[in-house]
N, C-alpha and C. Protein backbone atom coordinates (compact mmCIF):
# COMPACT_ATOMS: atom_id res chain seq x y z
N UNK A 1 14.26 -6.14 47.93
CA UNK A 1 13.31 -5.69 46.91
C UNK A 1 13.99 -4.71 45.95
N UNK A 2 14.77 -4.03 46.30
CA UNK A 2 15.41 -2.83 45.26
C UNK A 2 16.35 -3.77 44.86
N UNK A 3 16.71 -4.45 45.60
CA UNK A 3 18.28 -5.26 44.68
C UNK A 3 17.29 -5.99 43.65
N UNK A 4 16.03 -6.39 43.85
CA UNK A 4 15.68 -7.52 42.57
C UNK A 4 15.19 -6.20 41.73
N UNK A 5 14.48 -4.86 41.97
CA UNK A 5 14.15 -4.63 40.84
C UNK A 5 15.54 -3.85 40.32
N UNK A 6 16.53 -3.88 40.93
CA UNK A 6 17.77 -2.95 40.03
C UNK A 6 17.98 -4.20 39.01
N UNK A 7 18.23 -5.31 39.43
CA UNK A 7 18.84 -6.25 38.28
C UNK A 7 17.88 -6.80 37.40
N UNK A 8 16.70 -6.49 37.73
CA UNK A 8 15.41 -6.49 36.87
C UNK A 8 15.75 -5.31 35.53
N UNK A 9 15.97 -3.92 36.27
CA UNK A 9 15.69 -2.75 35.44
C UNK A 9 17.37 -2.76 34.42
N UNK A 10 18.35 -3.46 34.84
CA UNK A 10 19.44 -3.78 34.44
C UNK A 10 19.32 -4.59 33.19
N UNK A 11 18.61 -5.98 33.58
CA UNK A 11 18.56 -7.43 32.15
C UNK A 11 17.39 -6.45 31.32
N UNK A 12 16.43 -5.78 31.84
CA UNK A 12 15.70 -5.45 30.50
C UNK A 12 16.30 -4.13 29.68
N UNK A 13 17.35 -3.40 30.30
CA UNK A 13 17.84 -2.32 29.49
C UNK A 13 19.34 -3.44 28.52
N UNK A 14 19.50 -4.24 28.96
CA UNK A 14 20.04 -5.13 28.13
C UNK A 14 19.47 -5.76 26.99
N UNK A 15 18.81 -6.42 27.39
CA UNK A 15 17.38 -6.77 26.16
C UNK A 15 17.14 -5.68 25.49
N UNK A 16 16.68 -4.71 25.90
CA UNK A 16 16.43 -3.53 24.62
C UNK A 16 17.46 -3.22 23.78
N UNK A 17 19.06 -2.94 24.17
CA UNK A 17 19.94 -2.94 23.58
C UNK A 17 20.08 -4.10 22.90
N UNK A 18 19.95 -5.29 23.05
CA UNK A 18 20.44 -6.58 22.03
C UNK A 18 19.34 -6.22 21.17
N UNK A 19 17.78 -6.14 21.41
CA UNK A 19 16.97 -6.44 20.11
C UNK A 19 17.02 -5.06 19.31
N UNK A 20 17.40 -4.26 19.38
CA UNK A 20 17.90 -3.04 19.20
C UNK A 20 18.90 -2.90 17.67
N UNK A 21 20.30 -3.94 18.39
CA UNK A 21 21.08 -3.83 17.80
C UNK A 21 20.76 -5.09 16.59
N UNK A 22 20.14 -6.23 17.10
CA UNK A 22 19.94 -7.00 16.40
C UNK A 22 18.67 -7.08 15.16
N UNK A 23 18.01 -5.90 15.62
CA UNK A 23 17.07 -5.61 14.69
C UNK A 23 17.83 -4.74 13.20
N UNK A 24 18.87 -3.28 13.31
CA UNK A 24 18.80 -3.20 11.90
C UNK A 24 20.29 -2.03 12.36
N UNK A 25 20.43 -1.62 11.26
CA UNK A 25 21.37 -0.42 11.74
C UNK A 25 20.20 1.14 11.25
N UNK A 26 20.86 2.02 10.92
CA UNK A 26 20.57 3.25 10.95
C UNK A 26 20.89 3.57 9.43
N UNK A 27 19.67 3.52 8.52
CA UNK A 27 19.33 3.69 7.10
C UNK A 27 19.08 4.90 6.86
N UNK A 28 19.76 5.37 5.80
CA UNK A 28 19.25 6.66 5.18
C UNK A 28 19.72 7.09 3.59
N UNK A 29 18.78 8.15 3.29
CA UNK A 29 19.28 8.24 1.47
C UNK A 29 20.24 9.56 1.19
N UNK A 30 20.86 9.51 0.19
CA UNK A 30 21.80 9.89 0.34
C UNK A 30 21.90 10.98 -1.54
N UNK A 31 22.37 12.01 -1.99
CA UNK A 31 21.99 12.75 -2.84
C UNK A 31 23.32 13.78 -3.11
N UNK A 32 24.03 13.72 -4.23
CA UNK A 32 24.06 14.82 -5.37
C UNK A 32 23.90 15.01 -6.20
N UNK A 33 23.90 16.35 -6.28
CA UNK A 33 23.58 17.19 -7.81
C UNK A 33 24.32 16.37 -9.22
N UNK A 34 23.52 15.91 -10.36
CA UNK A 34 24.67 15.38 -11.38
C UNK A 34 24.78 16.50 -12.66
N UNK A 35 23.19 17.37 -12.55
CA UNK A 35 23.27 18.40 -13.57
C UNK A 35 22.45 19.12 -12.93
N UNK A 36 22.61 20.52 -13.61
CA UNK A 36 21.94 21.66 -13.72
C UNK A 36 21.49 22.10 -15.13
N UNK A 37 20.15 21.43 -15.71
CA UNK A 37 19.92 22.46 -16.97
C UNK A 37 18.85 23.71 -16.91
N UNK A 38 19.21 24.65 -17.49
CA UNK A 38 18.03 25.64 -17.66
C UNK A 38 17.56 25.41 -16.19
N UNK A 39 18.05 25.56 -15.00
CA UNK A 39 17.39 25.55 -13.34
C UNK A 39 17.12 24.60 -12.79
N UNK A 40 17.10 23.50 -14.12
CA UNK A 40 16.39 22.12 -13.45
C UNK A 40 17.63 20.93 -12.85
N UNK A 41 17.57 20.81 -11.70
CA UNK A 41 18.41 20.06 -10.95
C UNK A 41 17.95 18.77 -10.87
N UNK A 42 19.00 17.76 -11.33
CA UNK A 42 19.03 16.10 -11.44
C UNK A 42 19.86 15.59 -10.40
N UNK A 43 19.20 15.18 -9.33
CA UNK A 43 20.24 14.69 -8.34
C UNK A 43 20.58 12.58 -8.27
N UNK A 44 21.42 12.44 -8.24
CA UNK A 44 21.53 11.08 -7.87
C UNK A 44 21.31 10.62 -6.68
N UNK A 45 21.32 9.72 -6.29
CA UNK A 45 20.52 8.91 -5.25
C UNK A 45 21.04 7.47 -4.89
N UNK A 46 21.48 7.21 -3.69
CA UNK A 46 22.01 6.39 -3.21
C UNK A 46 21.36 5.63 -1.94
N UNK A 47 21.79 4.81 -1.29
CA UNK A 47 21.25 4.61 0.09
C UNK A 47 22.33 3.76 1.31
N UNK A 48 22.36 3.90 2.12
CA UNK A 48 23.52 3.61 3.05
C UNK A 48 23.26 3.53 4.64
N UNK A 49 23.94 2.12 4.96
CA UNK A 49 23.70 1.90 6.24
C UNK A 49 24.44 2.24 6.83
N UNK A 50 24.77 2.86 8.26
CA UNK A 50 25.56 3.18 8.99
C UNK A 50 27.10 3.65 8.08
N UNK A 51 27.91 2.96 7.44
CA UNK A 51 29.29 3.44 7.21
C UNK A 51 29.05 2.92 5.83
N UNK A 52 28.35 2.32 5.42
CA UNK A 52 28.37 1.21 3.54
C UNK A 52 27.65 1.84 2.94
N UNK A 53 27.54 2.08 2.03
CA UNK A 53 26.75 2.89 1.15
C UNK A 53 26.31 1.88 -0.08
N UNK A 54 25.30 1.96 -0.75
CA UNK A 54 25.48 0.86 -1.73
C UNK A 54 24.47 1.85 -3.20
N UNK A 55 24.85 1.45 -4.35
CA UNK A 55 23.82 1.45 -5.78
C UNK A 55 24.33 1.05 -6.74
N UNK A 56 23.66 0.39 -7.64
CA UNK A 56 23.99 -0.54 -8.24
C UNK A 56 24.44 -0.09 -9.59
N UNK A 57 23.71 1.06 -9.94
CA UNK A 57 24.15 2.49 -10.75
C UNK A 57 25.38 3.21 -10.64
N UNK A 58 26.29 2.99 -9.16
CA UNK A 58 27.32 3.66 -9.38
C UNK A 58 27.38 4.87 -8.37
N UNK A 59 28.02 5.50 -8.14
CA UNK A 59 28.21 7.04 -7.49
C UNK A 59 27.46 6.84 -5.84
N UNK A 60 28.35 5.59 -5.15
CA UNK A 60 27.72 5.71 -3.14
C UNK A 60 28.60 6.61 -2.48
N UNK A 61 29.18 8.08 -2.93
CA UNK A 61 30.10 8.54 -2.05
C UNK A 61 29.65 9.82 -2.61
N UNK A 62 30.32 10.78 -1.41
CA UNK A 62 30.41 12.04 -1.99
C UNK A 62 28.99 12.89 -1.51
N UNK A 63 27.47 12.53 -1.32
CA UNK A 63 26.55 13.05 -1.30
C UNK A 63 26.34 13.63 0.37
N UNK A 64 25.24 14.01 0.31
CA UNK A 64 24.67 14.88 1.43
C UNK A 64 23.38 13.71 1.93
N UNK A 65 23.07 13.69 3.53
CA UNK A 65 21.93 13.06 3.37
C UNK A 65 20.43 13.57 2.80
N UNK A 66 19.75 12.92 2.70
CA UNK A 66 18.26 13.30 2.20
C UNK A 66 17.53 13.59 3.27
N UNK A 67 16.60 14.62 3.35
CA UNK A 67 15.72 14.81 4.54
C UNK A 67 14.84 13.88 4.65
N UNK A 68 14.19 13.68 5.30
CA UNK A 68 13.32 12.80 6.11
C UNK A 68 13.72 10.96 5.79
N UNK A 69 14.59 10.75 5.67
CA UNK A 69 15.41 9.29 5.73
C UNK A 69 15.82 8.78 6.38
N UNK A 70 15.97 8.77 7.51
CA UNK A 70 17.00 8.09 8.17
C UNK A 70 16.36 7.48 9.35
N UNK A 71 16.25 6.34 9.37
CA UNK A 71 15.55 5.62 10.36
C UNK A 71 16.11 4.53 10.42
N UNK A 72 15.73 3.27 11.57
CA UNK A 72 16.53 1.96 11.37
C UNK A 72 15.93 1.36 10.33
N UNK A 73 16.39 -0.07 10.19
CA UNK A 73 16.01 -0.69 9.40
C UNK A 73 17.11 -1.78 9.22
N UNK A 74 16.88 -2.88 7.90
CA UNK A 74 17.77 -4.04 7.84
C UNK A 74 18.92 -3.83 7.30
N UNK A 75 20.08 -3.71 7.62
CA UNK A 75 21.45 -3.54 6.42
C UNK A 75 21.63 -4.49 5.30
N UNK A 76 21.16 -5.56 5.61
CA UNK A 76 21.67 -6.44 4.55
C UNK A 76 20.36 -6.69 3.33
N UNK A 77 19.08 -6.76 3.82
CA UNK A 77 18.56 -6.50 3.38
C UNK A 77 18.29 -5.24 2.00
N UNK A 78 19.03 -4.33 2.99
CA UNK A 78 18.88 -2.78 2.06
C UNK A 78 20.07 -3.52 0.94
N UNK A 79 21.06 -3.52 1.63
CA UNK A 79 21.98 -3.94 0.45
C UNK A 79 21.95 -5.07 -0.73
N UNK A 80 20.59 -5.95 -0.25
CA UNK A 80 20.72 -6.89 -1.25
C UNK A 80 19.68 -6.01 -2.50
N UNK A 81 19.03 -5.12 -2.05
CA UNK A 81 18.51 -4.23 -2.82
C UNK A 81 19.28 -3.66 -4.47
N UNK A 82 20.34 -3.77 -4.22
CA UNK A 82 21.28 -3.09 -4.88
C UNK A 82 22.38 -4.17 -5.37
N UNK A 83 22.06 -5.18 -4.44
CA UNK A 83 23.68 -6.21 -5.79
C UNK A 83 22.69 -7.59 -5.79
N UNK A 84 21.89 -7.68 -5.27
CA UNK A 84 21.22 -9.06 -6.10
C UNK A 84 20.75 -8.79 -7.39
N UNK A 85 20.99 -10.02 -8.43
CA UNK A 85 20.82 -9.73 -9.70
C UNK A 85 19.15 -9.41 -9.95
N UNK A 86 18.26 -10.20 -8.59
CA UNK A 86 17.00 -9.72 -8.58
C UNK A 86 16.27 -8.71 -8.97
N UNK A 87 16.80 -8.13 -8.25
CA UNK A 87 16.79 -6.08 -8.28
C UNK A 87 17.16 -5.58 -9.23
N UNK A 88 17.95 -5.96 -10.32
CA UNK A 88 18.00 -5.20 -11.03
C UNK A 88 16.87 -4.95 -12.33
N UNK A 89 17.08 -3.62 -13.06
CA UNK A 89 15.76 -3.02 -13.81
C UNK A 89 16.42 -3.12 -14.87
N UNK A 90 15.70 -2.60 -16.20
CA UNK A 90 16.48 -1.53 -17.39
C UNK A 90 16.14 -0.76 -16.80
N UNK A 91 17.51 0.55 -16.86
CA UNK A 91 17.59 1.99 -16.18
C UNK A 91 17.14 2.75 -17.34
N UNK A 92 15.92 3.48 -16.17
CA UNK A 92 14.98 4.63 -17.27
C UNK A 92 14.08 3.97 -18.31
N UNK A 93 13.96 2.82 -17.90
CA UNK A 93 12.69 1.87 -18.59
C UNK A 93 11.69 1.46 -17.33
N UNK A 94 12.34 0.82 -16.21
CA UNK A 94 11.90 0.33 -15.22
C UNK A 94 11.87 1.00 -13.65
N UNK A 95 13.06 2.46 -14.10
CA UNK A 95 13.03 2.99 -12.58
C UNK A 95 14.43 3.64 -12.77
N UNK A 96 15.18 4.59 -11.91
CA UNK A 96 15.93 4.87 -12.37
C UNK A 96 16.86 5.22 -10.37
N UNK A 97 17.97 5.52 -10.25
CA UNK A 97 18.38 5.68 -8.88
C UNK A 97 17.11 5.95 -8.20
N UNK A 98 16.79 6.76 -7.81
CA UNK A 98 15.53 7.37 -7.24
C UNK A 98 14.73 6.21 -6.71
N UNK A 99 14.35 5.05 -7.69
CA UNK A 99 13.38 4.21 -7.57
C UNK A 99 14.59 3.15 -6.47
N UNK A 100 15.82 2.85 -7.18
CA UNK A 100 16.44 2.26 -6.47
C UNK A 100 16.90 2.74 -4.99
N UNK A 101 17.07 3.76 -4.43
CA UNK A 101 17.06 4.42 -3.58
C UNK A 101 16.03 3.78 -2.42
N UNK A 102 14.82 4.30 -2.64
CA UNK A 102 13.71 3.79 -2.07
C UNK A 102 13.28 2.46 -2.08
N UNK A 103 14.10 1.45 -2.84
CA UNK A 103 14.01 0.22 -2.39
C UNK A 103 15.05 -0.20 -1.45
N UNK A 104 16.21 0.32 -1.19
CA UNK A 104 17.08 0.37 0.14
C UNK A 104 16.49 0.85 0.91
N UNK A 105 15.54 1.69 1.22
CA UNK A 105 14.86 2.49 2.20
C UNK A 105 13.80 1.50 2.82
N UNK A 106 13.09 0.74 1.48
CA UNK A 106 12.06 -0.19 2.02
C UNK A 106 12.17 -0.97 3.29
N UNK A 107 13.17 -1.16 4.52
CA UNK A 107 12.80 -2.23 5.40
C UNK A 107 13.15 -1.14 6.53
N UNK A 108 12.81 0.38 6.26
CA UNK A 108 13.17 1.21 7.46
C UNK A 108 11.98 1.06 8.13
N UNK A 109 11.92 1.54 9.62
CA UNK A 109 10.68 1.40 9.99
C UNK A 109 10.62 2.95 10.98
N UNK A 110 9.88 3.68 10.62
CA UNK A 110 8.45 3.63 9.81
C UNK A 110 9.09 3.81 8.49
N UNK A 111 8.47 3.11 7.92
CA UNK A 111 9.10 3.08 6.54
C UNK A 111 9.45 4.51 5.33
N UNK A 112 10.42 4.70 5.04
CA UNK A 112 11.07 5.73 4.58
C UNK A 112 10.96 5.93 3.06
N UNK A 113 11.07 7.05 1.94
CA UNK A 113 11.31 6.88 0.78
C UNK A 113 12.11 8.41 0.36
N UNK A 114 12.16 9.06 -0.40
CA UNK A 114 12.96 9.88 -0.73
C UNK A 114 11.92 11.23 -1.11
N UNK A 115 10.34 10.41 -1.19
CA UNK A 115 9.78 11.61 -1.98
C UNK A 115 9.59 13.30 -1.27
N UNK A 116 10.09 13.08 -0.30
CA UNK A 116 10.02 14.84 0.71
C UNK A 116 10.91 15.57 1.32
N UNK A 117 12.11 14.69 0.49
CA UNK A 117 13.45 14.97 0.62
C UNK A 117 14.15 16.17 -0.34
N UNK A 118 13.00 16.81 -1.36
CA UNK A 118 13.67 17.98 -1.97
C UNK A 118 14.62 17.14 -2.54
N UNK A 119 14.66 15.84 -3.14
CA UNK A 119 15.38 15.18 -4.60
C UNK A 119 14.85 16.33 -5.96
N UNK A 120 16.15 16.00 -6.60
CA UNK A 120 16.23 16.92 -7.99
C UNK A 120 15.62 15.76 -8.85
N UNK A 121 14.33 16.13 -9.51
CA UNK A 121 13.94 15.28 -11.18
C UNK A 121 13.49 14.05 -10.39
N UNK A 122 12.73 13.83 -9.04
CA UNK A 122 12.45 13.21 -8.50
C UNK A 122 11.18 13.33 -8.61
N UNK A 123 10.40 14.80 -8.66
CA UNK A 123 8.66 15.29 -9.29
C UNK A 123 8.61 14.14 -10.33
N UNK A 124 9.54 14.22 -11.57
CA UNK A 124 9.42 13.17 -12.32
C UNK A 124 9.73 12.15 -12.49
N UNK A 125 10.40 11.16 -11.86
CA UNK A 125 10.73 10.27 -11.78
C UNK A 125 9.46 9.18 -10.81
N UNK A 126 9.58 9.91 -10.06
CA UNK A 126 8.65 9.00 -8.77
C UNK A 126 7.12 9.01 -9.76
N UNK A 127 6.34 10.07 -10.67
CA UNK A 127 4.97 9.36 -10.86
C UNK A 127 5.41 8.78 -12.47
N UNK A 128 6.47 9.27 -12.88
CA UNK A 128 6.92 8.00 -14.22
C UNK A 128 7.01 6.16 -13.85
N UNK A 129 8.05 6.21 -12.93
CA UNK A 129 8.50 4.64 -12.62
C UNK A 129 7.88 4.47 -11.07
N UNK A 130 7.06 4.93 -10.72
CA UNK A 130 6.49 4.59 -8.98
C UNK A 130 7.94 4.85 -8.06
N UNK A 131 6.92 4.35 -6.85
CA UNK A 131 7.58 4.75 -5.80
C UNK A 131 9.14 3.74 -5.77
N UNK A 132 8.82 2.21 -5.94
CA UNK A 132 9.78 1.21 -6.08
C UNK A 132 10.58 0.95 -7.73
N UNK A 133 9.93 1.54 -8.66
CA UNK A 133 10.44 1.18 -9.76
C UNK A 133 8.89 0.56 -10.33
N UNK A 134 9.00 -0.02 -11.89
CA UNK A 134 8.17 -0.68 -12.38
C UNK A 134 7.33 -1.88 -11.76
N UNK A 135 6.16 -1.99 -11.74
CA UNK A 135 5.82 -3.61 -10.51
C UNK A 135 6.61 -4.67 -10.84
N UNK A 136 6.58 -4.84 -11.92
CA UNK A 136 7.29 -6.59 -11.94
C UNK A 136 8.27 -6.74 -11.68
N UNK A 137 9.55 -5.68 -11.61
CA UNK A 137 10.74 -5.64 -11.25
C UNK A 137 10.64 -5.27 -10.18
N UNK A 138 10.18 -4.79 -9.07
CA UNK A 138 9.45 -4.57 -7.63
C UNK A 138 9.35 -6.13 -7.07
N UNK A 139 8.38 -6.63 -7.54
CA UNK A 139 7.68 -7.58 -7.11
C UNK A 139 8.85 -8.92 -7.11
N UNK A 140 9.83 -8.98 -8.27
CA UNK A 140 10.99 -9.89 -8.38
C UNK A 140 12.04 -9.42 -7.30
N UNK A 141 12.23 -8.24 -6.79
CA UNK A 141 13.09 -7.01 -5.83
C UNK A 141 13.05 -7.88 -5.14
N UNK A 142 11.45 -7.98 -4.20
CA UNK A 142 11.09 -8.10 -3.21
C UNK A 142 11.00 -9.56 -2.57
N UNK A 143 10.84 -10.68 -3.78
CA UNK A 143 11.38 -11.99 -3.84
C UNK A 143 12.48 -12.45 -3.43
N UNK A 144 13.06 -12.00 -4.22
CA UNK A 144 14.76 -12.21 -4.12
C UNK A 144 15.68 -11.83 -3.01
N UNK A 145 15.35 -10.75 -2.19
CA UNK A 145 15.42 -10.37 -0.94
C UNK A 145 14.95 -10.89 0.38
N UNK A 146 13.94 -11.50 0.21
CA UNK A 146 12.74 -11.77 1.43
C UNK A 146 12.06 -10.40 1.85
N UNK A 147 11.57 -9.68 1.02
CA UNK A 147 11.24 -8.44 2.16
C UNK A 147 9.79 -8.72 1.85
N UNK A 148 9.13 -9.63 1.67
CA UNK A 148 7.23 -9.81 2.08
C UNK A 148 7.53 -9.68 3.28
């Protein structure tokens, strides 16, 4: 009886590790400073799975993480966020890092975004272009990815 439930308690700590690993890596957003005017701090915004960092804007290195970000979620997914031609916006028409940010964040679970992370010009950004960017460029994001 102990030998069946050890190799019992054995295959299911296996199973948790495979669906585990096979579910996502470890997502989070990622932030520096690009200006300082008159006090007001503009930070950039990135997002990155485990060791890859990705934005489609430019600048995945160098930053600090963002508070409350980092959860699992899909890697490839996040990344198609950022190089499918889907996803992409006009920048500062449709959304700007920030917005893109939080669409790499979109397949964390519980699902993650940047807004309580103490982002710089993020007060304004997030109720200008929403949480994802503009809808229709959202809604094409989210197509082009599979993330319904």
């Amino acid at each position: 009886m102990k030998r069946a439930l050890l190799i019992l308690g054995i295959l299911g700590l296996c199973i948790a590790v495979a669906t585990a690993a096979a579910f996502g890596a470890t997502l989070k957003g990622k932030k520096y400073g690009i200006f300082n005017i008159l006090g007001i701090q503009a930070d950039h915004t990135y997002h990155c799975a485990d060791s890859s960092c990705w934005s489609w804007t430019g600048g995945e290195s160098g930053g600090t993480v963002i508070p409350y970000t980092t959860a699992t979620g899909n890697s490839s997914k996040a990344q198609c966020t950022s190089s499918n031609w889907g996803c992409r916006f006009v920048y500062a028409v449709q959304g700007v890092c920030h917005q893109e940010c939080n669409r790499g964040l979109y397949t964390t679970s519980p699902r993650k975004t940047i807004a309580s992370g103490g982002v710089g010009g993020y007060w304004l950004t997030g109720p200008t272009f929403g949480t994802y960017g503009e809808a229709v460029s959202w809604t094409a994001c989210k197509t082009a990815c599979w993330l319904w």
